[in-house]
C-alpha atoms as a PDB file:
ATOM      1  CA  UNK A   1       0.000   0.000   0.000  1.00  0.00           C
ATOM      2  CA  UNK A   2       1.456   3.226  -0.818  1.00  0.00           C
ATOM      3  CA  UNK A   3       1.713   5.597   2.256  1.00  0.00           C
ATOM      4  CA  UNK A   4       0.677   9.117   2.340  1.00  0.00           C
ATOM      5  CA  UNK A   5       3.806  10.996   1.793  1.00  0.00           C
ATOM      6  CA  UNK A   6       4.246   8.610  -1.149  1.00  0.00           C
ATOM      7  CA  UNK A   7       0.642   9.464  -2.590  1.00  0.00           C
ATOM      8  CA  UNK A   8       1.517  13.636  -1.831  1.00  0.00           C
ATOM      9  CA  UNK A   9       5.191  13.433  -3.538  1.00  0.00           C
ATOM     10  CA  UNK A  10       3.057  11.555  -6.964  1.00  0.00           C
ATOM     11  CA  UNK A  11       0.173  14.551  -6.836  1.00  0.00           C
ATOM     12  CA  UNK A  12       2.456  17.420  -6.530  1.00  0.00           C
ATOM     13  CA  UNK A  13       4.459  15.705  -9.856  1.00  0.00           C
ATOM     14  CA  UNK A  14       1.549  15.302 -11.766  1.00  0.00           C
ATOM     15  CA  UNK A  15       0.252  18.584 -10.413  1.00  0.00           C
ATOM     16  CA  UNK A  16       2.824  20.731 -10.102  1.00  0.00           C
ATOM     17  CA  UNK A  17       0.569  23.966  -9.945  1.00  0.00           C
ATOM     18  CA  UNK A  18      -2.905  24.175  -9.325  1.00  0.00           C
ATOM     19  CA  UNK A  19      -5.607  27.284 -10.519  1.00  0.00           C
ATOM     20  CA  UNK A  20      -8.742  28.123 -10.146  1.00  0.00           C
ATOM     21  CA  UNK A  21     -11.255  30.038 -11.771  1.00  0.00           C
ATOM     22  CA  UNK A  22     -12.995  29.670 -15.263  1.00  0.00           C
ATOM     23  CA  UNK A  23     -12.906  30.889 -19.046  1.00  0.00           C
ATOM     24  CA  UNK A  24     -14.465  34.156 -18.402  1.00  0.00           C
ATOM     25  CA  UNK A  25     -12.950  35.520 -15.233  1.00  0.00           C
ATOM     26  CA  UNK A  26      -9.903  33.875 -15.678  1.00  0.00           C
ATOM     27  CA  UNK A  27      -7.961  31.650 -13.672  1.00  0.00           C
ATOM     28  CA  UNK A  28      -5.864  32.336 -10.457  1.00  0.00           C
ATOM     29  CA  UNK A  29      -2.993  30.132  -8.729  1.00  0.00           C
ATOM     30  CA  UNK A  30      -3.863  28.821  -5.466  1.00  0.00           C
ATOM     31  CA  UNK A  31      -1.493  30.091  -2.592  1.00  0.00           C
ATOM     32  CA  UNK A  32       0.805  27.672  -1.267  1.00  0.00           C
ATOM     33  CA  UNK A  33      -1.275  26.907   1.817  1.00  0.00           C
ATOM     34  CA  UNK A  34      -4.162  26.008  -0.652  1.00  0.00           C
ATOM     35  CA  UNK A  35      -2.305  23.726  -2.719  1.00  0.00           C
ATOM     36  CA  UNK A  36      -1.088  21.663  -0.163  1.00  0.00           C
ATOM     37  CA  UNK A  37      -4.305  21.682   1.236  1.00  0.00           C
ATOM     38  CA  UNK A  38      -5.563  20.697  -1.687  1.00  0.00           C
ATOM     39  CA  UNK A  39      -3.157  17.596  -2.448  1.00  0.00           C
ATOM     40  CA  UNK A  40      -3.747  16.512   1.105  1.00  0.00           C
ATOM     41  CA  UNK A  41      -7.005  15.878   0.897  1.00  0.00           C
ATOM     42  CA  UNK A  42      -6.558  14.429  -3.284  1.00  0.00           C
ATOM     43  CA  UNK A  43      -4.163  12.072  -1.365  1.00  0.00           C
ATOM     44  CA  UNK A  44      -5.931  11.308   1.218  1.00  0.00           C
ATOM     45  CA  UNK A  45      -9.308  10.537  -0.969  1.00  0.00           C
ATOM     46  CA  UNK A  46      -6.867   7.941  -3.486  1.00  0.00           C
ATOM     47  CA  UNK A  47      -5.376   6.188  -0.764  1.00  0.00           C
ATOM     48  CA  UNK A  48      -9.222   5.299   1.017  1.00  0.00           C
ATOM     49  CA  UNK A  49      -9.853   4.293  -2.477  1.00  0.00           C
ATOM     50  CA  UNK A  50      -6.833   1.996  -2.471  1.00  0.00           C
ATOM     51  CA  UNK A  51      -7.902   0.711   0.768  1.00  0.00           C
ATOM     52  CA  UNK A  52     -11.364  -0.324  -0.052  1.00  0.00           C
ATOM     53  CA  UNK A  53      -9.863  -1.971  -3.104  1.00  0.00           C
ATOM     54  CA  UNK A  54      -7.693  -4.148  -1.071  1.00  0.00           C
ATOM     55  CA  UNK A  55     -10.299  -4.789   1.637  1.00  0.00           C
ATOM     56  CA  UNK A  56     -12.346  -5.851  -1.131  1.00  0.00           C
ATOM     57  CA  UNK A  57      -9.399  -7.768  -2.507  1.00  0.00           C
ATOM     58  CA  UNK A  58      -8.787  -9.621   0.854  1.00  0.00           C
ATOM     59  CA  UNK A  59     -12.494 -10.323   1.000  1.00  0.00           C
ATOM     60  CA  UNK A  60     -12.827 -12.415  -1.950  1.00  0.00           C
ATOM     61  CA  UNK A  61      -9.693 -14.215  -1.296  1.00  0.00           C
ATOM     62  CA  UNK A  62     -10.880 -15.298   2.204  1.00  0.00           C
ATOM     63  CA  UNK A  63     -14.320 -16.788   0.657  1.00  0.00           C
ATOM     64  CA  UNK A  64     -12.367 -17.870  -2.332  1.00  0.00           C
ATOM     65  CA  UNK A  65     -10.025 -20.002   0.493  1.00  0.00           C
ATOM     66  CA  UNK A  66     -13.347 -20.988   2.597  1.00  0.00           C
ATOM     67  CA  UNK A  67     -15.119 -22.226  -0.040  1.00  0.00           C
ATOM     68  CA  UNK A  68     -12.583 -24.191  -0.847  1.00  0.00           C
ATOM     69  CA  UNK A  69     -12.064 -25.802   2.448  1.00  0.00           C
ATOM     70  CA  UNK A  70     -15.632 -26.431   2.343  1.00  0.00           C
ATOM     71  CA  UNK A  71     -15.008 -28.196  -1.062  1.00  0.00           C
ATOM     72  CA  UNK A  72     -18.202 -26.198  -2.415  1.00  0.00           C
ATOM     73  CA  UNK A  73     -18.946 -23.553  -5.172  1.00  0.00           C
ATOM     74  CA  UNK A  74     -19.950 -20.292  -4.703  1.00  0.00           C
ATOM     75  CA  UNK A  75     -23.118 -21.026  -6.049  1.00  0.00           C
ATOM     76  CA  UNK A  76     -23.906 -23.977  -3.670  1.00  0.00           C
ATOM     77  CA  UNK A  77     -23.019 -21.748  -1.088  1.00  0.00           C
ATOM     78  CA  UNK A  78     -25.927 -19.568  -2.176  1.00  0.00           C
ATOM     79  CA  UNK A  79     -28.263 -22.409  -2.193  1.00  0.00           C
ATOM     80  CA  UNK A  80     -27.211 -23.667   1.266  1.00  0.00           C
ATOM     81  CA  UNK A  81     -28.204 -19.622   2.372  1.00  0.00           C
ATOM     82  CA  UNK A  82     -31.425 -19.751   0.647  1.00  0.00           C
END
């Protein structure tokens, strides 16, 4: 799992600068403060995904491993629940 200072040092490469604004009142740079506010929390929202993916990950591999065990399929797991 990547950790967070791993996750901030990838955002601020891909995003060295960051603006705000629009097309018809133009766009500003954010301060420094904002910026690495705003990676912070970027980072911090990709690495929960990352989690839940491995949770979900680990999950499967534990029923994947029980089932086996149990020497049943998934689906005759369902039917023994039903």
């Amino acid at each position: 799992m990547t950790t967070k200072n791993e996750m901030i040092k990838s955002l601020k490469t891909e995003y060295p600068t960051l603006k705000t604004g629009n097309d018809q009142d133009g766009y500003t740079e954010l301060s420094d403060k904002d910026y690495e506010a705003q990676i912070a929390e970027w980072a911090h929202v990709r690495l929960l995904k990352e989690l839940v993916a491995i949770e979900a990950e680990a999950k499967a591999t534990a029923k994947a491993e029980l089932l086996e065990r149990l020497g049943i399929t998934a689906d005759e797991a369902k039917l023994l629940l039903t």
